[in-house]
Protein backbone atom coordinates (compact mmCIF):
# COMPACT_ATOMS: atom_id res chain seq x y z
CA UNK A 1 95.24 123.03 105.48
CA UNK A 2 91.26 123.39 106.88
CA UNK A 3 91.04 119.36 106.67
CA UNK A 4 88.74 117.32 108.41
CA UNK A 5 91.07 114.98 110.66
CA UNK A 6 89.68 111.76 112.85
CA UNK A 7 91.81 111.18 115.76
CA UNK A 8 91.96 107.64 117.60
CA UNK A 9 93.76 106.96 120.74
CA UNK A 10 93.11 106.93 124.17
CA UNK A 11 96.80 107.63 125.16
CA UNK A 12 96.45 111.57 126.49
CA UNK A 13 100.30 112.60 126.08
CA UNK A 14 99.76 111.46 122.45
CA UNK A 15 96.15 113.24 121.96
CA UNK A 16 97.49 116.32 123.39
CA UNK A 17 100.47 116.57 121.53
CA UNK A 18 98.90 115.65 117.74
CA UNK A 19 95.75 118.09 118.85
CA UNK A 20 98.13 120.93 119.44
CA UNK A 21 99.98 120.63 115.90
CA UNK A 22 96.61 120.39 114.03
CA UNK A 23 94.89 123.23 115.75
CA UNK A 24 98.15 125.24 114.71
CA UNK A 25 97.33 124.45 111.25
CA UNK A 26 93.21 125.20 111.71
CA UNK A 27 92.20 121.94 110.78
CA UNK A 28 89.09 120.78 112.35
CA UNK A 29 90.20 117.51 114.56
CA UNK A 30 88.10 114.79 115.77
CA UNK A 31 88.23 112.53 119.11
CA UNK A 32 87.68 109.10 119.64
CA UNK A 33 88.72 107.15 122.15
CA UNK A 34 88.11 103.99 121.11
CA UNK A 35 87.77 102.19 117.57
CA UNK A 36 84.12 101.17 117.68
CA UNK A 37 83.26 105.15 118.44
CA UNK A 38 86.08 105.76 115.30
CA UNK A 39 84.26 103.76 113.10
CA UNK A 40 81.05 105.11 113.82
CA UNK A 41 82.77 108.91 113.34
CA UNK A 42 84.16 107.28 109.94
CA UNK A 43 81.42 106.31 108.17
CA UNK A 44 79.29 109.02 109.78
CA UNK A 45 81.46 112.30 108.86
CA UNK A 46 83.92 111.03 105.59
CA UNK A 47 86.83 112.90 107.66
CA UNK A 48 90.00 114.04 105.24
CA UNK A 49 92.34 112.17 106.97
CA UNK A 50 92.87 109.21 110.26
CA UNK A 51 95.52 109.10 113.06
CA UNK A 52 95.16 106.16 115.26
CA UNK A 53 97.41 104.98 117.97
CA UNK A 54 98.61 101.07 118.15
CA UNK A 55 97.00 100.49 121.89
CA UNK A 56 93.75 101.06 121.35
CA UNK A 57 90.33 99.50 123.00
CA UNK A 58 87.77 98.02 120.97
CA UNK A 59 85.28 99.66 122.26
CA UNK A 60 84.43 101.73 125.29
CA UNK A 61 83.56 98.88 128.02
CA UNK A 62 86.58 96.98 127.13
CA UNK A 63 90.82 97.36 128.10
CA UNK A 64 92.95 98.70 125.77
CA UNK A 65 94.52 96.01 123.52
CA UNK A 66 98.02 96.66 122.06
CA UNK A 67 97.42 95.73 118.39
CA UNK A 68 93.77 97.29 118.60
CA UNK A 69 95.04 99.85 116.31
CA UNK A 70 95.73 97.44 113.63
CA UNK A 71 92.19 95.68 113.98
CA UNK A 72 91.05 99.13 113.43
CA UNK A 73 92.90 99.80 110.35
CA UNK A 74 92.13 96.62 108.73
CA UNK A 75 87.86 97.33 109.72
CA UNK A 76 88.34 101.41 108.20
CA UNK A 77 90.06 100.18 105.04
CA UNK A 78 87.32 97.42 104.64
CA UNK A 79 84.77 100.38 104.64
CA UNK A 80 86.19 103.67 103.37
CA UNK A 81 89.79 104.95 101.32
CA UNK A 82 90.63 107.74 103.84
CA UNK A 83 94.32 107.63 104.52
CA UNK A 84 95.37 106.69 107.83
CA UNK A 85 98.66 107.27 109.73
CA UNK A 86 99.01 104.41 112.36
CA UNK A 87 101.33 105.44 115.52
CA UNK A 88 103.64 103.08 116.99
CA UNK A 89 106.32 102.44 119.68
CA UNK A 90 109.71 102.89 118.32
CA UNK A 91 111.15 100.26 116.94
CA UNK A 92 107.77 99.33 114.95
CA UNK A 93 106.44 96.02 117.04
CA UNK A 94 106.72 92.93 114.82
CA UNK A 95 103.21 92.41 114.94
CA UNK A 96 102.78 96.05 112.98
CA UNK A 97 105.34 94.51 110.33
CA UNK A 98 103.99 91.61 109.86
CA UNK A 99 100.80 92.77 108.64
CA UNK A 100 101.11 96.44 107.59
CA UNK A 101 101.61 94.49 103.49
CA UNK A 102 98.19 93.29 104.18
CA UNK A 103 96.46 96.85 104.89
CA UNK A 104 96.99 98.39 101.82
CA UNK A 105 98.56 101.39 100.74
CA UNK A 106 96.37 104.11 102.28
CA UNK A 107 97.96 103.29 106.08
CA UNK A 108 101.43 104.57 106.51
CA UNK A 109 103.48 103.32 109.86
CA UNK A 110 104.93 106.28 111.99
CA UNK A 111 107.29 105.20 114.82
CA UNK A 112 107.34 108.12 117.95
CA UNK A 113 111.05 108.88 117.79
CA UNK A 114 112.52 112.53 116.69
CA UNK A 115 110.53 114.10 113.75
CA UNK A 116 107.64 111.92 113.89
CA UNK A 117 105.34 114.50 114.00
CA UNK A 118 106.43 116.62 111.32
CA UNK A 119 106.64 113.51 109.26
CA UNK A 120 102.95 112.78 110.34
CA UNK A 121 101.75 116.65 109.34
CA UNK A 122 103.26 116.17 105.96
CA UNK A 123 100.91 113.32 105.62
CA UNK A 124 98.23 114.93 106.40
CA UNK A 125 99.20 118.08 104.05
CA UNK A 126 99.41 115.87 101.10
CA UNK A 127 96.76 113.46 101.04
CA UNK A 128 94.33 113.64 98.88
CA UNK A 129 90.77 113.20 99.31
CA UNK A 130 89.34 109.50 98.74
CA UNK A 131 87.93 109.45 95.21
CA UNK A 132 84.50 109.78 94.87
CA UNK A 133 82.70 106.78 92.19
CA UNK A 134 79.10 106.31 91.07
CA UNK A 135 78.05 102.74 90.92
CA UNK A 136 75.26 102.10 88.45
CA UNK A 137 74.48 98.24 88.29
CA UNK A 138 71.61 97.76 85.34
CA UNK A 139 70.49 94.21 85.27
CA UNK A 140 68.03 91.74 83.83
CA UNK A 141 66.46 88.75 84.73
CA UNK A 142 65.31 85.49 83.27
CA UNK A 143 62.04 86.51 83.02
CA UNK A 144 63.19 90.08 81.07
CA UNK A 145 62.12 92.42 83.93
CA UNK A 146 65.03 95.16 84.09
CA UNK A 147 66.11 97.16 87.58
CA UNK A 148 68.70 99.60 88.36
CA UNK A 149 70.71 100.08 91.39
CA UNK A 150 73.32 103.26 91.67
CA UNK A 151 75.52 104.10 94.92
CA UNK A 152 77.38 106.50 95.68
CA UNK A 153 81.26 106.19 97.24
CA UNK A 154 82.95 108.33 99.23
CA UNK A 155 79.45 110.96 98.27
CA UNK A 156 79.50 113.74 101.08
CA UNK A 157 75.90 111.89 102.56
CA UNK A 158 74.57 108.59 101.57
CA UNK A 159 73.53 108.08 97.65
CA UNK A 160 71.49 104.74 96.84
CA UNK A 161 69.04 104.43 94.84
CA UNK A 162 66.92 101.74 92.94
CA UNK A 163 63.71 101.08 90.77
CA UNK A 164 63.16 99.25 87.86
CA UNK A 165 63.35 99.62 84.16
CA UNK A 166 61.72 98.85 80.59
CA UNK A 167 63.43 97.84 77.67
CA UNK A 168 61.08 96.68 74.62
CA UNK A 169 61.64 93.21 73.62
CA UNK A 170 61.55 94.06 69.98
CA UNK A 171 64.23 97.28 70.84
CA UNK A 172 66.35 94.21 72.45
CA UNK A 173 65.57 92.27 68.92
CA UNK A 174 66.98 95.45 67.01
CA UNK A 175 69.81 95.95 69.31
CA UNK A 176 70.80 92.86 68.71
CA UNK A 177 70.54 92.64 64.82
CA UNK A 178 72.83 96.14 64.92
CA UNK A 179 75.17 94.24 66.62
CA UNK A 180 75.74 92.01 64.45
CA UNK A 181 76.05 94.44 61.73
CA UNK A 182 78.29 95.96 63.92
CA UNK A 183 80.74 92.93 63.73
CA UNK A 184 80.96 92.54 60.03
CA UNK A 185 83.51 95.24 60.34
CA UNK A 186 81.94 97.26 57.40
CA UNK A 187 83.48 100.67 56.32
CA UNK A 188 80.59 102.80 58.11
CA UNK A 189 80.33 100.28 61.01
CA UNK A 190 80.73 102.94 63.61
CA UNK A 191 78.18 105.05 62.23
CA UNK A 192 75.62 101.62 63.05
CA UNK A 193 77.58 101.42 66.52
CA UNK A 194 76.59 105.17 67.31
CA UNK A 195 72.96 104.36 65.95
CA UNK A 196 72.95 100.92 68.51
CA UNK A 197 74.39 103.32 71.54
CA UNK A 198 71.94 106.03 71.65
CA UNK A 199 69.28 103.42 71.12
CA UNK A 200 70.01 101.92 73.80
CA UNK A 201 69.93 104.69 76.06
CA UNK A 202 66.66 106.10 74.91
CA UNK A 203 65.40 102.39 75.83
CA UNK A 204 66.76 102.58 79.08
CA UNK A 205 66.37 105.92 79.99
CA UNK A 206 63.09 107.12 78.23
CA UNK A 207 62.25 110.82 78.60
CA UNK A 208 62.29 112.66 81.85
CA UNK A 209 62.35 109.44 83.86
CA UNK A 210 63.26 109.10 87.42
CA UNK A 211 66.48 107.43 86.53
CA UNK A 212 67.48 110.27 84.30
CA UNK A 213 67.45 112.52 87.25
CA UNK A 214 68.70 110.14 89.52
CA UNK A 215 72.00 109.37 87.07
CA UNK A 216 72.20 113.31 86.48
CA UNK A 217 72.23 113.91 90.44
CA UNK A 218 74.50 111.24 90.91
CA UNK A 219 77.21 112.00 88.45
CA UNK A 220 77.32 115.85 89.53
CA UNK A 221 77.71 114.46 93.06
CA UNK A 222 80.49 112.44 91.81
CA UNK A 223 82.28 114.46 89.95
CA UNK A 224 81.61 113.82 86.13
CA UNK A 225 81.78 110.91 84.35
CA UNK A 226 85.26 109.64 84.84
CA UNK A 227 84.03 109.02 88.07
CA UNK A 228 81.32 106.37 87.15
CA UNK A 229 81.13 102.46 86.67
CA UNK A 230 78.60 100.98 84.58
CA UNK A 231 78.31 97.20 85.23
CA UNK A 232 75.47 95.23 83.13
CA UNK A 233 74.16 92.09 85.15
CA UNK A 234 72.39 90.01 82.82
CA UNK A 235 71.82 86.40 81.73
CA UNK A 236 72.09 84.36 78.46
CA UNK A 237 68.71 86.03 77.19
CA UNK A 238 70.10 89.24 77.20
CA UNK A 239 73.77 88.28 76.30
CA UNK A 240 73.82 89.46 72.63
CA UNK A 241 72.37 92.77 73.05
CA UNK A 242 75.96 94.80 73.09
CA UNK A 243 74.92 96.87 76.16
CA UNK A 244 78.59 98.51 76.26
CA UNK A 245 77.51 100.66 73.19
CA UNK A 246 75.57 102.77 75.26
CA UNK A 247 76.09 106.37 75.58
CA UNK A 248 75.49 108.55 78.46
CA UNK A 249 72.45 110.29 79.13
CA UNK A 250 73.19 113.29 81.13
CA UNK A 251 75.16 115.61 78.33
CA UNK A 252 74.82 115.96 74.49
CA UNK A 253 77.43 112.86 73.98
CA UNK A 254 79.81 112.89 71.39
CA UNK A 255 81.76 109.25 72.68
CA UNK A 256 79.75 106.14 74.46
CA UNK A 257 80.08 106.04 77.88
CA UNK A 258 82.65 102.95 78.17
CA UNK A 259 85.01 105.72 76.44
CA UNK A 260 84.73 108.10 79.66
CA UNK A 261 84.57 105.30 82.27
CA UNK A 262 84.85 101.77 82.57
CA UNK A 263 81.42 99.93 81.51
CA UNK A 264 81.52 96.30 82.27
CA UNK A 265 79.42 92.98 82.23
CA UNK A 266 78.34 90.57 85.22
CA UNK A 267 76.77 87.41 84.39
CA UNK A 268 73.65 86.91 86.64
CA UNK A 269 73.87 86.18 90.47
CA UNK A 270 78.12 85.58 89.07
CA UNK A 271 79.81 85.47 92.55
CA UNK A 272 83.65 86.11 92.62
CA UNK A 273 84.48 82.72 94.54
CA UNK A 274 88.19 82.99 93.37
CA UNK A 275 90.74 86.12 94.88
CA UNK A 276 90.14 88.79 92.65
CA UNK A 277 94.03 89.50 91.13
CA UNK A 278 95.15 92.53 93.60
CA UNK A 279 92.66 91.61 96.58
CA UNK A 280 93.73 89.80 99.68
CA UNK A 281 97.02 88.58 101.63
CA UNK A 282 99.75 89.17 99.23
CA UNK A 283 101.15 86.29 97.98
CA UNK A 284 103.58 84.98 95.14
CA UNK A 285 101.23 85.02 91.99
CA UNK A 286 101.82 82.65 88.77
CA UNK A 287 100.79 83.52 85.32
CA UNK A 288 100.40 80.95 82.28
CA UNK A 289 100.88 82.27 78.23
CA UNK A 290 99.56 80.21 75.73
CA UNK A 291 100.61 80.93 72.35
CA UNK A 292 98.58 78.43 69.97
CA UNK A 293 99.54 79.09 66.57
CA UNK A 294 98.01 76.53 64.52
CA UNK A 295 95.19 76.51 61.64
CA UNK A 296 94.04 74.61 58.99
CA UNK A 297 90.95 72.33 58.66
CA UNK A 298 89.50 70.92 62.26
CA UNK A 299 87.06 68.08 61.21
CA UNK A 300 85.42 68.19 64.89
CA UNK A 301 83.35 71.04 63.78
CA UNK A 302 81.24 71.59 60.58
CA UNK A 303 80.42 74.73 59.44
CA UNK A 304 77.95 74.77 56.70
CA UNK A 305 78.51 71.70 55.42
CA UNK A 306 82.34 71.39 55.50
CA UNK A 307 84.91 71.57 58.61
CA UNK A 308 85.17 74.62 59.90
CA UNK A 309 89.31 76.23 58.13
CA UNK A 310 91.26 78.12 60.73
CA UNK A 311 93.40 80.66 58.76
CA UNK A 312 97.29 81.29 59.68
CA UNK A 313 97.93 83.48 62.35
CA UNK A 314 100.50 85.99 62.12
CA UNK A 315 100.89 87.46 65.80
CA UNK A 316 100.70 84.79 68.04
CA UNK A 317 104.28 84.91 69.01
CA UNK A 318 104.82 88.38 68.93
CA UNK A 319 101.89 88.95 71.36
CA UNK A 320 103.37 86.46 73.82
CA UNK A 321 106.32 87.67 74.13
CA UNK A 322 105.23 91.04 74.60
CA UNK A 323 103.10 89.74 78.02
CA UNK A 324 106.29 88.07 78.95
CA UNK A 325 108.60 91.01 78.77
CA UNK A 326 105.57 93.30 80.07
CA UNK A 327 105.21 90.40 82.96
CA UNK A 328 108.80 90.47 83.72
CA UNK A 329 109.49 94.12 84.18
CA UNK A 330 106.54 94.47 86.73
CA UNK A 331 106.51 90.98 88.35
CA UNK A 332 108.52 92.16 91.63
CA UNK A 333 106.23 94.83 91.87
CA UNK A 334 103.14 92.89 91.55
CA UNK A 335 104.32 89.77 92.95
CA UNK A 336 104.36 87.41 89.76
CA UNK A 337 107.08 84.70 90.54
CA UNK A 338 106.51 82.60 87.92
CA UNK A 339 105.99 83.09 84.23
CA UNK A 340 105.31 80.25 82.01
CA UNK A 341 105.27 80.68 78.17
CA UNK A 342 104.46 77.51 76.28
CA UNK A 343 103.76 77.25 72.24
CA UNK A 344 104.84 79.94 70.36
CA UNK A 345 108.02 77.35 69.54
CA UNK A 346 107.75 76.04 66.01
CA UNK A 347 108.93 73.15 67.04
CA UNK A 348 106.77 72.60 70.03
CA UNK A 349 103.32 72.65 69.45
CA UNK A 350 100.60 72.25 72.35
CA UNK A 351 98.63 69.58 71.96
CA UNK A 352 95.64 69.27 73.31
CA UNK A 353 96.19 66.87 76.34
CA UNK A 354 99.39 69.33 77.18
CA UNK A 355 97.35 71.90 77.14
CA UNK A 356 94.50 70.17 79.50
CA UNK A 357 97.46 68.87 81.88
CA UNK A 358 98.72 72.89 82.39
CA UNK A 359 95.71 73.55 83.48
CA UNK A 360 95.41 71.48 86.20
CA UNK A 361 98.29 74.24 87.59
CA UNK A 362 97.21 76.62 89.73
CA UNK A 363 97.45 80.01 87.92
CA UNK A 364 96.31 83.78 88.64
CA UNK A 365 96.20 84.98 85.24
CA UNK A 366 96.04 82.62 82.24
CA UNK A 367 96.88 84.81 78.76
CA UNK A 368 95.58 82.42 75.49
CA UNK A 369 96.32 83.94 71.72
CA UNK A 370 95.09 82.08 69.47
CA UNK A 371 92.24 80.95 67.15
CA UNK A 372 88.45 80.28 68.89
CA UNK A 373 85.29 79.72 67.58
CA UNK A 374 81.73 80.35 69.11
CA UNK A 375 78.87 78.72 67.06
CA UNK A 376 75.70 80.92 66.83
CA UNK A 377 72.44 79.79 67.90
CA UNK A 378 69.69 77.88 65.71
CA UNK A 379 67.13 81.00 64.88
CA UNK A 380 64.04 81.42 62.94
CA UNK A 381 62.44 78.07 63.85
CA UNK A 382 65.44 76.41 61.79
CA UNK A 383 66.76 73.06 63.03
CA UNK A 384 69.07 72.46 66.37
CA UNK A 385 73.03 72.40 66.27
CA UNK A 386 75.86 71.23 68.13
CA UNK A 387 76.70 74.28 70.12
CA UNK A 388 80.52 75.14 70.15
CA UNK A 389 83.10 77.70 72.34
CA UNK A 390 86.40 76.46 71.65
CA UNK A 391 89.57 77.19 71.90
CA UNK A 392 92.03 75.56 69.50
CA UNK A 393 95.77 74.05 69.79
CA UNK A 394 97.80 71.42 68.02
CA UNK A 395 100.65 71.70 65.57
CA UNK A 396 100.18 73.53 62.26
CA UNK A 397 97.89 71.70 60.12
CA UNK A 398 95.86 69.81 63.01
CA UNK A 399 94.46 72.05 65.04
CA UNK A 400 92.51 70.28 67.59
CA UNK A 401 89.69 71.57 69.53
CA UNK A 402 88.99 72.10 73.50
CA UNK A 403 85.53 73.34 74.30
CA UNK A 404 85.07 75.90 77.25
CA UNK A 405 83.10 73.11 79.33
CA UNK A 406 85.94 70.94 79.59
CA UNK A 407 88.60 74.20 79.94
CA UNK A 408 86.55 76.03 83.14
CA UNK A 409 86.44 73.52 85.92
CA UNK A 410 89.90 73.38 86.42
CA UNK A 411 90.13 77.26 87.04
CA UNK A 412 88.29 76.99 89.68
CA UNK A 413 89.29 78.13 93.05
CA UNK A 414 93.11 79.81 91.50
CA UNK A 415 92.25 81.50 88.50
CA UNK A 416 92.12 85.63 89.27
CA UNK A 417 92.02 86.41 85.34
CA UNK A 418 91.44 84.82 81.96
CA UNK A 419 92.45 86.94 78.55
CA UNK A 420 91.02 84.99 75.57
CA UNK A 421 92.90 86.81 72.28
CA UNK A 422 90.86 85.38 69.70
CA UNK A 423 87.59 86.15 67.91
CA UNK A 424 84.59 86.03 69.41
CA UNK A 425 85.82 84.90 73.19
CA UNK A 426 83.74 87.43 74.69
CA UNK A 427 80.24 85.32 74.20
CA UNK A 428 77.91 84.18 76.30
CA UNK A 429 79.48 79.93 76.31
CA UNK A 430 82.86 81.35 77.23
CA UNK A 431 82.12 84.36 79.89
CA UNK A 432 79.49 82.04 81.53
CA UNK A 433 81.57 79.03 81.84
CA UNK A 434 84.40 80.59 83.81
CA UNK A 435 82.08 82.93 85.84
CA UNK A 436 80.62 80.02 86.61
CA UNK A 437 83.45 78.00 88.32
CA UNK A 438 84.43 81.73 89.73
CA UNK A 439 86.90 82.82 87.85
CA UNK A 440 86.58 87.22 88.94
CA UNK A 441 87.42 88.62 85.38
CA UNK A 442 87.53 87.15 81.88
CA UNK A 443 88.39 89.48 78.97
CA UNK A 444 87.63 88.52 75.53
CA UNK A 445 86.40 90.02 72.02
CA UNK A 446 82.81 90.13 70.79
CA UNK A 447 83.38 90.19 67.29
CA UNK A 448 86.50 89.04 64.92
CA UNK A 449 89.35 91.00 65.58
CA UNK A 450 92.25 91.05 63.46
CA UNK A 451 95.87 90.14 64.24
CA UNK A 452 97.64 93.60 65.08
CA UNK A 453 94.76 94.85 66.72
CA UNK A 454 94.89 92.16 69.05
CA UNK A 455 98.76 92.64 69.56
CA UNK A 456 98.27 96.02 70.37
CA UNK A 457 94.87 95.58 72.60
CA UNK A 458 97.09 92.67 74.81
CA UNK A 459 100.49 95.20 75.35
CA UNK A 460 98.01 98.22 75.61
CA UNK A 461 95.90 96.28 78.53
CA UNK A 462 98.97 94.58 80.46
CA UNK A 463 101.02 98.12 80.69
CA UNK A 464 97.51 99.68 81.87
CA UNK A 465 97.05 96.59 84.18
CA UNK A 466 100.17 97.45 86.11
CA UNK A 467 100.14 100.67 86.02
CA UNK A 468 96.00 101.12 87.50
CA UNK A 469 96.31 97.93 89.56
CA UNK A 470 92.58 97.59 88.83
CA UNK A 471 91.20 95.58 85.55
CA UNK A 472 88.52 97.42 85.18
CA UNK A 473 90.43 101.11 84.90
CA UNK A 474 93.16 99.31 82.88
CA UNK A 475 90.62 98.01 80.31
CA UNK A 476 89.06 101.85 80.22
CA UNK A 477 91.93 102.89 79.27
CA UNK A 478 92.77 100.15 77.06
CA UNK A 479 89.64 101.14 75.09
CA UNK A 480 90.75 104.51 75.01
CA UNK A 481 94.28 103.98 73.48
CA UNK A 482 93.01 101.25 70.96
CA UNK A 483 90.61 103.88 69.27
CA UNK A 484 93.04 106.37 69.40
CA UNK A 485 95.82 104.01 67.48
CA UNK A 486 92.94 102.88 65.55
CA UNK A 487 89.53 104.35 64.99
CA UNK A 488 88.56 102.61 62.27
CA UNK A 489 88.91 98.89 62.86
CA UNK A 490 86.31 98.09 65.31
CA UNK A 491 88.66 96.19 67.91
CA UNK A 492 88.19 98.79 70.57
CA UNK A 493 84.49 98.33 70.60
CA UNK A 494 85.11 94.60 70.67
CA UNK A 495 86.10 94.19 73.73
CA UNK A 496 84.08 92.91 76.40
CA UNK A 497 85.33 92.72 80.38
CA UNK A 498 82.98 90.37 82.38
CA UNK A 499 83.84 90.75 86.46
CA UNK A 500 82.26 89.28 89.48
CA UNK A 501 80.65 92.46 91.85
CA UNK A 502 82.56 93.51 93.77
């Protein structure tokens, strides 16, 4: 097998026996004898694979504690993805059962009774190597000074770099005009998408510039380009620029990069203070669909000179049902216990003050299809408006508005996702809002996006979202299928993900 294995245990009948069986295979075995020395070993020589015994010490001066093997799992999963096969009495202690849910799936439990050791082997023969990933965090501050930082995961030594960048204000002032162009959906609009991509990489990147060479070393070292993250950290003043059109700078690119890897946004200094969905203890998990299918005129909100018309919708229900029945199927595997579908019934419309009293629910993922509106910004010295990001309910006829401000304080603290189907939910007074009461992940759309498209982005994303267990790979792919389905309507390029760091 000629893999690298890290062996932890001070018992000597178990060391002698698991030593034997690898050094019959020729893989290259490692002692330590206590879990402070393994984690050292761990972080110091990336080994293939981890056997640990339950009784372990925490570190040489100390006695040998009888769940110290399980401390030691939960510290080497906090820092590394190396598979580890924990060895117990047999039966498995209830201590080891109790907690092995909360380890994660890398740690497999192997009682010592007949066969253990083959069992453990097989482990060890199939495993495969932790995946390698290229961090590269671009970000801006208030004061439009631009850094990078780029690390390496799971990289053979250490890979971090930093340094900062320069991106013209007036290249930011084009950028931002194309995007706009951009979401007027006209026939060549991907043509002007292309245009806005490579710009922006010649902005960021310049020619021959350290971070070039530093994104070129890293994503060999990596792997390619599937094995990359691009996350944009930037504020309000750089919120309209549509940074995800960029295109990567270390091949002749035919796609942007968000096509070969997930490229996502972080609002400034946005810390994740709720559980991000698939993190921590697992617990029962509740999800909330809203299906708000109303138009017609809302007299809240005027819109050159007369109140703003909300046109019918026609996939509002279909949409919500599909989360449901996507929901269901996967909820005992995810632990969703509670599905809640309000709306989509003719005959029971969501007002607005049902709507706010939902809310006040605790729920992991809230789902809302529906119309929204996001007022631009006064420009060109013109006169001040009423700012606006709203989402709308209310029966046919009277839709009734509910403004982001008063929607985001009560996700605070439960909230691990919020989808926003509608047009334009991916700007700056929605993302902000809920990043700013903590909510990890909001997904939304930059531009309009039309009813099928949004059908199909919502099933595409929830089948990818079970299937990845990670929002960011499930909204990669989502991109992916969406332009494949359909190239031509700009919905996949719409699409904005905005996570906490993690």
């Amino acid at each position: 097998m000629n893999k690298k294995i890290l062996l932890v245990t001070n018992d000597v009948p178990l060391m002698r026996e698991i030593g034997a069986a690898l050094q019959a295979q020729n893989d290259i075995s490692i002692l330590a004898k206590d879990a402070e020395r393994g984690l050292d070993l761990l972080t110091e020589l990336h080994p293939d694979f981890i056997v640990v015994s339950l009784a372990l010490a925490p570190d040489a001066s100390k006695p040998t504690d009888d769940d110290g093997g399980l401390s030691f799992c939960s510290a080497a999963t906090a820092v590394a993805t190396t598979p580890i096969a924990l060895i117990t009495p047999s039966p498995v202690p209830d201590a080891v059962i109790n907690r092995l849910g909360s380890l994660g799936p890398n740690v497999y439990c192997n009682a010592i009774r007949e066969g253990y050791l083959a069992k453990v082997m097989e482990q060890i023969r199939t495993a495969k190597p932790p995946p390698k990933r290229l961090d590269i965090v671009i970000g801006a501050d208030a004061g439009n000074r631009w850094t990078y930082t780029l690390h390496g995961d799971n990289f053979a030594h250490s890979f971090d770099r930093r340094g900062t960048l320069s991106f013209d204000p007036g290249a930011q002032d084009l950028c931002k005009t194309l995007a706009g162009i951009v979401g007027k959906g006209l026939p060549d609009w991907e043509d002007t998408f292309t245009q806005l991509g490579k710009g922006i990489v010649r902005s960021l990147f310049g020619v021959d510039s350290t971070f070039e060479a530093e994104i070129k070393q890293g994503v060999e070292e990596a792997g390619g380009l599937q094995n990359t993250r691009v996350i944009f950290s930037v504020g309000k003043e750089q919120y309209e620029v549509a940074l995800e059109a960029v295109f990567p700078p270390v091949q002749t690119a035919r796609h942007p990069w968000m096509i070969h890897a997930p490229v996502v946004r972080n609002v400034r200094e946005q810390s994740a203070a709720n559980t991000p969905l698939f993190d921590g203890t697992p617990r029962p998990k509740r999800c909330l669909v809203v299906g708000a299918n109303t138009s017609g005129y809302c007299d809240d909100i005027v819109v050159g000179g007369s109140a703003l018309k909300l046109g019918e919708l026609s996939h509002v229900k279909s949409e919500c049902e599909a989360v449901q029945a996507i929901f269901k199927d996967a909820r005992q595997a995810v632990g969703f216990r509670e599905l809640k579908v309000v709306g989509i019934d003719p005959d029971k419309p969501l007002s607005r003050d049902d709507f706010l009293e939902l809310l006040t629910e605790p729920w992991d993922v809230i789902h809302f299809a529906g119309h929204a509106y996001h007022s631009e910004a006064a420009s060109n010295g013109g006169p001040a408006t009423t700012q606006h990001a709203c989402l709308f309910v209310g029966e046919p006829g009277h839709p009734q508005a509910v403004e982001m401000n008063t929607i985001a304080p009560s996700l605070r603290e439960t909230t691990s996702l919020l989808y926003l189907s509608g047009c334009g939910t991916a700007n700056a007074d929605f993302a902000v809002a809920a990043a700013q009461y903590g909510v990890p992940a909001v997904l939304g759309f930059r531009w309009k996006v039309l009813d099928k498209p949004a059908e199909q982005h919502a099933r595409l994303f929830y089948h990818q979202l079970f299937k990845e267990k990670a929002i960011d790979r499930a909204f990669r792919n989502t991109r992916r299928g969406m332009r494949l389905l359909a190239r031509k309507d700009n919905a996949w390029a719409s699409g904005m993900l905005v996570m906490a760091r993690s």
